[in-house]
Structures are given as C-alpha cells and as structure tokens.
Protein backbone atom coordinates (compact mmCIF):
# COMPACT_ATOMS: atom_id res chain seq x y z
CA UNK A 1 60.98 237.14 90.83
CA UNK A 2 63.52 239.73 89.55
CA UNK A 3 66.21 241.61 91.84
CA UNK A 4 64.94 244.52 90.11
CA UNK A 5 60.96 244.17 91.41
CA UNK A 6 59.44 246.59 93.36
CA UNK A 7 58.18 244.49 96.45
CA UNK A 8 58.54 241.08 98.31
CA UNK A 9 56.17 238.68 99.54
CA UNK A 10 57.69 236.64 102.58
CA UNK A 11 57.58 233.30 99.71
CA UNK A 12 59.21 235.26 97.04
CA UNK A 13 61.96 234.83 99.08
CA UNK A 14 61.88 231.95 101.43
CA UNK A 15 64.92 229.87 100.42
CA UNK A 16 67.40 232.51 100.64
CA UNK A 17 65.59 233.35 104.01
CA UNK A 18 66.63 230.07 105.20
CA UNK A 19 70.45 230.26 103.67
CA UNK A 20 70.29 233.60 105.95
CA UNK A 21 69.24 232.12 109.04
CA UNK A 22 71.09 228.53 108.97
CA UNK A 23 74.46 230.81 108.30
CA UNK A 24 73.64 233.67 110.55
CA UNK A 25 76.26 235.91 111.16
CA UNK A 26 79.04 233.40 110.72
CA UNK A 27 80.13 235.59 107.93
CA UNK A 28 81.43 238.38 109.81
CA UNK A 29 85.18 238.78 110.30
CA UNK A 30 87.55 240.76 112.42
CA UNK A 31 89.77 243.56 111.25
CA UNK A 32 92.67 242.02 112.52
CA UNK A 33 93.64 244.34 115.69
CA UNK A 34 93.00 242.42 118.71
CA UNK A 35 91.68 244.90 121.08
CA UNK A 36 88.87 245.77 118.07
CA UNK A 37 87.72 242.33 118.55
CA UNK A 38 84.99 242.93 121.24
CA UNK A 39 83.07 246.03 118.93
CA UNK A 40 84.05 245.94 115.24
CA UNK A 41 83.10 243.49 112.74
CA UNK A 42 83.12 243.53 108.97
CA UNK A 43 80.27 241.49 106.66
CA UNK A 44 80.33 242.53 102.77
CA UNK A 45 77.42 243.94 101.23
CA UNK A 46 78.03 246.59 104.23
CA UNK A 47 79.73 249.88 103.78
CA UNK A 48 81.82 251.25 106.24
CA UNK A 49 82.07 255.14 107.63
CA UNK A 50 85.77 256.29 109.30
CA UNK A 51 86.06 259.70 110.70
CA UNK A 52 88.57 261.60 112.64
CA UNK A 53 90.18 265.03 112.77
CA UNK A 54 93.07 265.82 110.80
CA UNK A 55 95.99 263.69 111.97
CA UNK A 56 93.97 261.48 113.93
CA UNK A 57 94.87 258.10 112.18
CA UNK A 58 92.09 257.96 109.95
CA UNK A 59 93.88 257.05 106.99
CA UNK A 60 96.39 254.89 108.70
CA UNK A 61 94.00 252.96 110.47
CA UNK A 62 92.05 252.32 107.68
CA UNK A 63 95.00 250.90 105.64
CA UNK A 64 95.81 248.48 107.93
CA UNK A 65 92.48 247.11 107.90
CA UNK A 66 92.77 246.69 104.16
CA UNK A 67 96.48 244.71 104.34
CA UNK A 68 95.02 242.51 107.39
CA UNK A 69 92.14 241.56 105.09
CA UNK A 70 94.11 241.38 102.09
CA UNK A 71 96.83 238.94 104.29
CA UNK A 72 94.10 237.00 105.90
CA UNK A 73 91.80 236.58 103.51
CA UNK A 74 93.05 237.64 100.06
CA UNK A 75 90.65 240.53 99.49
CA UNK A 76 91.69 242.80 96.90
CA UNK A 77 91.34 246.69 97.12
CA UNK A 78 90.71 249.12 94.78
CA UNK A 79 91.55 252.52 96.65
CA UNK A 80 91.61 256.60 95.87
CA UNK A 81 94.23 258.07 98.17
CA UNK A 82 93.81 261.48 97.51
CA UNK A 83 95.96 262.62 100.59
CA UNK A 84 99.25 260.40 99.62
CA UNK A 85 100.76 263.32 97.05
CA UNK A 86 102.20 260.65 94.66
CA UNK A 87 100.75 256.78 93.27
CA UNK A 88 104.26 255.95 94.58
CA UNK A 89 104.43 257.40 97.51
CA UNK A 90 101.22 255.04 97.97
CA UNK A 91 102.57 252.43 97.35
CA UNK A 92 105.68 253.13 99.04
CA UNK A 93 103.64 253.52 101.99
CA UNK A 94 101.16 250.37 102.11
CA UNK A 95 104.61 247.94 101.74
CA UNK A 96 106.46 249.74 104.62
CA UNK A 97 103.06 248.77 106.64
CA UNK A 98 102.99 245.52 105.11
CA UNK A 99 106.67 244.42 105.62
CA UNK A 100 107.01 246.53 109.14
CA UNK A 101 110.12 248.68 107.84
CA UNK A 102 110.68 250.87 105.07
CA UNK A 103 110.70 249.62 101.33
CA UNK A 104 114.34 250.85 100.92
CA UNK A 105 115.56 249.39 104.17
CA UNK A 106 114.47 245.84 103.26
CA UNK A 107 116.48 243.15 102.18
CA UNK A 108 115.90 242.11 98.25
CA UNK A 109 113.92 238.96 99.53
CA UNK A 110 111.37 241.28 101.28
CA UNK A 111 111.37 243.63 99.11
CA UNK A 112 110.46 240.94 95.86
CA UNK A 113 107.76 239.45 98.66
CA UNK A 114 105.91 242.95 99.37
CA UNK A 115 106.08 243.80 95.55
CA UNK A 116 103.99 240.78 94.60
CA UNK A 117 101.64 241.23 98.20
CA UNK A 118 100.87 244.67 96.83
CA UNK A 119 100.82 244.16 93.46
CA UNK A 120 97.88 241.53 93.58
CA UNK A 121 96.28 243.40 96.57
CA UNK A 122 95.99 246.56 95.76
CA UNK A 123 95.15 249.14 92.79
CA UNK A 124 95.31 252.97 93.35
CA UNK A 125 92.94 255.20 91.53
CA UNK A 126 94.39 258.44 89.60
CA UNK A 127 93.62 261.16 92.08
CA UNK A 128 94.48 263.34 89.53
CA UNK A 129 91.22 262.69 88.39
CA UNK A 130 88.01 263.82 89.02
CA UNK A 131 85.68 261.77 90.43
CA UNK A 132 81.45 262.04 90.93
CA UNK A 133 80.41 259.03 93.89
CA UNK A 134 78.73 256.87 90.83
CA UNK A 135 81.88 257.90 88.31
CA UNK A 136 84.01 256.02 91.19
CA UNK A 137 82.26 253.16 91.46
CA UNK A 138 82.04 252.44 87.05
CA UNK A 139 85.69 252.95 87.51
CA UNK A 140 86.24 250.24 90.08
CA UNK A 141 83.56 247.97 87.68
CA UNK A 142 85.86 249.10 84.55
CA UNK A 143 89.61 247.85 86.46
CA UNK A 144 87.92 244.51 87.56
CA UNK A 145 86.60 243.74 83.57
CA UNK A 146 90.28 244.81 82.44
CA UNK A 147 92.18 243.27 84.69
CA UNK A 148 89.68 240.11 85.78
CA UNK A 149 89.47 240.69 89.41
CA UNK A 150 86.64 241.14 91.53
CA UNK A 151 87.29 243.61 94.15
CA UNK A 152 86.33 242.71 97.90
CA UNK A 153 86.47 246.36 98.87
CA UNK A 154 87.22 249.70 97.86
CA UNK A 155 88.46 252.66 99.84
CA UNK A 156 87.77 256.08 98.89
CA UNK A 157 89.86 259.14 101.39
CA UNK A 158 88.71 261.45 101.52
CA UNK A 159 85.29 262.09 101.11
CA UNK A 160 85.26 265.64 100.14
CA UNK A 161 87.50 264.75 96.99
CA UNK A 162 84.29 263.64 95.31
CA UNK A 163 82.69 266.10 93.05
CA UNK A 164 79.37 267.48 94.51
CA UNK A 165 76.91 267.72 92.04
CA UNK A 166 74.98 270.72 93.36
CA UNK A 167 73.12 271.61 90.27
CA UNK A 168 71.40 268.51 90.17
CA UNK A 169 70.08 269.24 93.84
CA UNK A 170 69.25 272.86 93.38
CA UNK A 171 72.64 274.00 95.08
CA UNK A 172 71.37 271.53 98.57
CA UNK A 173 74.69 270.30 100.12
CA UNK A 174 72.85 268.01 102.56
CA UNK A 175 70.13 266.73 99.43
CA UNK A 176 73.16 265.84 97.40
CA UNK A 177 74.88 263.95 100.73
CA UNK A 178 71.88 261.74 101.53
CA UNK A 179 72.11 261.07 97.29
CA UNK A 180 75.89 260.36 97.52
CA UNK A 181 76.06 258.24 100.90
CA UNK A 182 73.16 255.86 99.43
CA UNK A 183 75.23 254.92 96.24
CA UNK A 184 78.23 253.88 98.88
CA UNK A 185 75.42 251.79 100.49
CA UNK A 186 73.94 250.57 97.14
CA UNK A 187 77.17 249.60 95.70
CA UNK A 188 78.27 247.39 98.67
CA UNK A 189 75.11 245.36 98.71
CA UNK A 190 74.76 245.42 94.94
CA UNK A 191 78.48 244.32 94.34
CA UNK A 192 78.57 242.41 97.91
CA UNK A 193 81.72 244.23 98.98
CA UNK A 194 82.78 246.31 101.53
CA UNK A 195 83.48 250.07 100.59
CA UNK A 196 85.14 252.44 102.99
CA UNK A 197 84.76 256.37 102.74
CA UNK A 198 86.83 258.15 104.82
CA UNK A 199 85.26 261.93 106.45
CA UNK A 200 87.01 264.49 108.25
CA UNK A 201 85.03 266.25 111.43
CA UNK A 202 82.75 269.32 111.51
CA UNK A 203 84.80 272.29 113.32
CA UNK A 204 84.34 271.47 116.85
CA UNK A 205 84.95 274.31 119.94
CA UNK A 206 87.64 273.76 122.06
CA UNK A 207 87.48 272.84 125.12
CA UNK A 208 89.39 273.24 128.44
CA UNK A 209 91.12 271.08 130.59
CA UNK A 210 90.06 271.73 134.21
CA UNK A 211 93.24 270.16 135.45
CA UNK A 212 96.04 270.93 133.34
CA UNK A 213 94.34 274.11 132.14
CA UNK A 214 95.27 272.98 128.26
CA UNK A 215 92.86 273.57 125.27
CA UNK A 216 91.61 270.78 123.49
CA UNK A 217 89.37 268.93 120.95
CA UNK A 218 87.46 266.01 122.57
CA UNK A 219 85.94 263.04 120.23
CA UNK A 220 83.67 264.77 117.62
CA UNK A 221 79.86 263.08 118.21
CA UNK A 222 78.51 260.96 115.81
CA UNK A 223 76.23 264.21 114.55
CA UNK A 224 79.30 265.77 114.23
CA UNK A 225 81.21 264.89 111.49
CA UNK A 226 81.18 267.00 108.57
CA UNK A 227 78.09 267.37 106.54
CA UNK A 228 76.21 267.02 109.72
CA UNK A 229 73.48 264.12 110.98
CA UNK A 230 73.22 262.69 107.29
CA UNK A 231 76.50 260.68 107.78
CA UNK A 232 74.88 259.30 111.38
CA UNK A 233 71.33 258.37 109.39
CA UNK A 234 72.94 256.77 106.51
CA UNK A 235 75.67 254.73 108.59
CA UNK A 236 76.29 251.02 108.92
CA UNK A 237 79.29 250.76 111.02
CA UNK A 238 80.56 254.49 111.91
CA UNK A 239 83.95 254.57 113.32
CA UNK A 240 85.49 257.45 114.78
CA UNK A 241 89.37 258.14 115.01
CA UNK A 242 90.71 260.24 118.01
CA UNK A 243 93.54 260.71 119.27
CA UNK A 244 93.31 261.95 122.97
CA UNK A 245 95.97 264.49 124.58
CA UNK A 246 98.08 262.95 126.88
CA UNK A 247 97.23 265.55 129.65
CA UNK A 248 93.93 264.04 129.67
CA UNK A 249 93.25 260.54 131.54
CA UNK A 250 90.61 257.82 131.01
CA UNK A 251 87.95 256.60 133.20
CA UNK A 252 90.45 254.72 135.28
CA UNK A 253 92.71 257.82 135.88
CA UNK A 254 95.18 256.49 133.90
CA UNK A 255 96.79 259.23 131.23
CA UNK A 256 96.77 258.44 127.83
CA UNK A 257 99.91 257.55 126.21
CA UNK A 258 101.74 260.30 123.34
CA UNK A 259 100.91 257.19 120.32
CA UNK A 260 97.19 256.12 121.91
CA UNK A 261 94.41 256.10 119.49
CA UNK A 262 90.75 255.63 120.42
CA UNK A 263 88.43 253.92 118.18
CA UNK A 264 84.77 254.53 118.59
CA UNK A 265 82.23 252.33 117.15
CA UNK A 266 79.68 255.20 117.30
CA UNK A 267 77.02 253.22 114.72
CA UNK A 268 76.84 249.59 114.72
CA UNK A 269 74.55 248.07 111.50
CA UNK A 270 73.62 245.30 110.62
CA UNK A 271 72.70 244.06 113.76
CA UNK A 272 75.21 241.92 115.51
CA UNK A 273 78.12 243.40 113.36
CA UNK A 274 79.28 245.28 115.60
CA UNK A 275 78.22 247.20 119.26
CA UNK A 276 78.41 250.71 120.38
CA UNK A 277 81.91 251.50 122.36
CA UNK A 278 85.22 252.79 122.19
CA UNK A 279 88.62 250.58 122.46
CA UNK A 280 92.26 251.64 122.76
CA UNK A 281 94.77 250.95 119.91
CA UNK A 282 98.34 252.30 119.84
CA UNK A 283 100.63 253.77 117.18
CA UNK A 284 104.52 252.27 115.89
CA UNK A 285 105.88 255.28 113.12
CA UNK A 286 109.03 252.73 113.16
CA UNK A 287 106.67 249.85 111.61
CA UNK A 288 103.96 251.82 110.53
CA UNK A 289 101.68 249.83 111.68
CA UNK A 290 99.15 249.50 115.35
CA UNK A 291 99.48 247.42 117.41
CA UNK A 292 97.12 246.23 120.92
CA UNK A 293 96.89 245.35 124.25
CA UNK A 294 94.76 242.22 125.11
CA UNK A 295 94.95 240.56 128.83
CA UNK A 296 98.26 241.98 129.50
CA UNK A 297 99.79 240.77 126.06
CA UNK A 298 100.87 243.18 122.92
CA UNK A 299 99.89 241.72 120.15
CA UNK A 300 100.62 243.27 116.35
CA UNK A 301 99.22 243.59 113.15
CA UNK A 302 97.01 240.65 112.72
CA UNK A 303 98.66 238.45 115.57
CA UNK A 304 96.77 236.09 117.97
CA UNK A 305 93.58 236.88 115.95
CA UNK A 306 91.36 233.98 116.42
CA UNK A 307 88.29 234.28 112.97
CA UNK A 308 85.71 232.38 114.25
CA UNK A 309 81.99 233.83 113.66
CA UNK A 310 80.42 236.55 115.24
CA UNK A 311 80.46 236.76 119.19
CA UNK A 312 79.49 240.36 119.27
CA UNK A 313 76.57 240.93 121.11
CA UNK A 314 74.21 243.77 120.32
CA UNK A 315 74.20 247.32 122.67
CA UNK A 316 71.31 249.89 122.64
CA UNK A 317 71.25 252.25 119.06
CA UNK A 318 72.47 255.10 119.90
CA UNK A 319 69.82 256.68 119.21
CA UNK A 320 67.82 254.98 121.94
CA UNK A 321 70.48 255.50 124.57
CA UNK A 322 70.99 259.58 123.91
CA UNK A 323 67.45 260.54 123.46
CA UNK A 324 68.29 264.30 124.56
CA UNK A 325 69.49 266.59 121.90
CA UNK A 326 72.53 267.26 124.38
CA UNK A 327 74.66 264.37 124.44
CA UNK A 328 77.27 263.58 126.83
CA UNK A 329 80.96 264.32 125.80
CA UNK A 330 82.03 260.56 124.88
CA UNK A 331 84.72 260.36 127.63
C-alpha cells in the first residue's frame, strides 16, 4: 500500500513492524553533554522544541547540540539564525564553539581545520529573507538538490521570524500555530530528520525571593511559552532553557553558580526518548562552549560520551503527573 493511503490494517504493515521492534530504540543518540545523558535523547523523524527567556542559552545550547552531532556523527545542518546580525558573524560564531577559542586567535592549522568542519556541516539560511514554516522547509529541499546533501537536521531561531499567515486562518493566532507546529512535525518524519525551532517565553510575573528579598523570573511552565498550550500539545521533546539567579539555591541548598544553566525536559515523545526532569549544565564565554559535571568529573563538549542505545527509562506525562490547572513552580 501507498505512504499516501488513508488507513492501515495491522498486515499492511507487518514487516516494518518487525524492523521496529527487533531495533527498538537503539536508534536514539545523546546530544553530547554528559549530564543530559540521563533525560534527553534525539531519534530523527522527531522534531525538537527549545525555549527559554531572552538570554537564557537557548540559542547557544542549541548550537552545540548541532556541532556535537555534526562531530560525532557527521550530520549536516541547514540553519536560519535570525538573531546572529550577520551570515559571518554566524559563522564566526559556530567555529569559535567548534575549535574552543576565537577564529582570529587560532593558529592557521586550526583555523584551515574549522573552515572545512563548518563548511561541510553547516549552511545558513538568508535571514534577510522572508520565510512562511512550509517556504522554509522547500528551501532546505531546494539547497540539498543543489548542492547534493541530505540534511540530518535543520534549525530554525527563532520562531516568531516565520511569517504568520493570518488571513488564511481568519486572523486566529493559535489556528495558524497548531497549522505551523504540525508542518515542523510532518517534515521530520516525512524527511526522517530532526528539526529544531527555537521559542522565546510568554511574559511571566515576577516573583520574589523570600530570602534575599530579590525579584525574579522562575522557569516558565511548559503552558507557558509563547503562543500558549499549543507548543505543549504539539511537542515531542520540549526543552526549556533557564538560567537561575544565583541568590536562589537548589533542592540541596546549594546556590546556583553566576554561568549555571538548567535544562528541563518538560515533554518527552516518543516514548523512551527521553523522561521528564531537569539537569544542570554550565557556561565557558572563553570557549564558547558547556560543559558538565558527572560523578565528580568535568567533562566538555562531547567528552566521555559513551553512544550506546537508549537506557532512558520512561517517567509519568506530564500531563498525568500535574492534573490540577495550578502547577507547582518547577523548583
């Protein structure tokens, strides 16, 4: 039977049932940050959600996932970085993270090695154009035909650089956000890639500190990003960048550190890709680049990561574990 028919009888399908379940989930990888090991996984034909205030890391964060699968497993990227300012100062940017120091501090060697990396990694979109969600994706499909490639992933930052097509939904942000999220979702699967959309966070009221007295944001909820619940309903894996005020302390009492980031894994599907948590991950301007604590040890950019398939064990959906409209501040 076609791809393109309607419905599915258990024996339409039966041999690729059995590819399924003899490889299981062996095909889901790490993003190459050792402390994300335990929550975060990444299978293609799955799209991936980040969100995060302004300055929280987003973008960074999701750029080094992109070099650590381009180093580990030679994906290539096709990316729209509409936040950069320049194509070069892009590209400057992804080879200081890639070689650890800046471009023009390198030695010619490292610079020549980081040009080629790059270079077969990585393409960067005009943002100088505009873009509707299905116009991005015929422009990734018309770069792979001229250049040959076929894209693992794309990255798209951020979101609300897309072109909403409000006629077409009778002026409905939210109708035309369900529309748009589906095509991310439709193209992974159809092109068996991952694509990443980055989303900033609905305005959230601040908060106080009881012991410092301070003002502060805390970690926006899952419902919370901007455009509302849609983002939450039409997730895969939903991660959420935060970076906590140091006047604040985790559950242990310890205070968080001036370059901590929190990741939260706030949606985890498919199931067994990922699990519901939050993990600590820390931030080196000199490099560029995060780095991790595991067992005592600091590991960096995709050091002492072990790729073996999928350990991660399910949690409760979300969903199932905050039944009550009035969720509990994720601290």
């Amino acid at each position: 039977m076609s791809e393109g028919h309607k419905y599915y009888k258990l024996e339409h399908r039966i041999n690729t049932i059995k590819q399924v379940a003899e490889i299981g989930d062996s095909d889901v990888i790490r993003c190459g940050i050792v402390s994300l090991n335990e929550i975060v996984g990444i299978k293609k034909g799955y799209p991936i959600f980040l969100g995060g205030a302004p300055h929280a890391g987003k973008t960074e964060f999701g750029k080094q996932m992109m070099i650590n699968l381009a180093q580990k497993f030679n994906w290539k990227w096709f990316c729209y970085l509409g936040e950069e300012g320049t194509i070069e100062a892009a590209y400057l940017d992804l080879m200081h993270k890639y070689l650890g120091k800046p471009y023009q501090w390198a030695t010619e060697a490292e610079k020549i090695r980081a040009e080629y990396f790059i270079n077969e990694h990585f393409i960067i979109a005009n943002d100088d154009l505009d873009y509707m969600v299905t116009g991005f994706y015929d422009a990734v499909a018309e770069c792979e035909r001229e250049f040959g490639i076929t894209f693992d992933g794309t990255f798209f930052d951020p979101f609300n650089d897309l072109e909403e097509e409000l006629v077409r939904f009778n002026g409905r942000e939210d109708k035309f956000l369900a529309y748009a999220l589906k095509q991310v979702r439709v193209s992974s699967k159809k092109n068996k890639r991952v694509d990443m959309v980055v989303n900033h966070i609905a305005d959230i009221k601040a908060i106080q500190d009881k012991d410092s007295g301070q003002f502060y944001m805390r970690a926006a909820l899952p419902n919370e990003w901007s455009g509302g619940r849609t983002w939450w309903r039409r997730a895969f894996l939903m991660l959420l960048v935060y970076r906590p005020p140091t006047f604040l302390k985790d559950e242990n009492g310890r205070p968080y550190e001036e370059n901590e980031t929190l990741i939260y894994c706030q949606k985890a599907k498919p199931k067994g890709i990922a699990k519901l948590g939050r993990r600590s991950i820390f931030w080196d301007w000199k490099k560029n680049q995060f780095y991790s604590y595991d067992g005592g040890q600091v590991y960096g950019m995709n050091e002492g990561i072990e790729y073996k398939p999928n350990t991660i064990q399910p949690t409760k959906d979300w969903t199932e574990s905050n039944k009550n409209e009035d969720i509990d501040v994720p601290f």
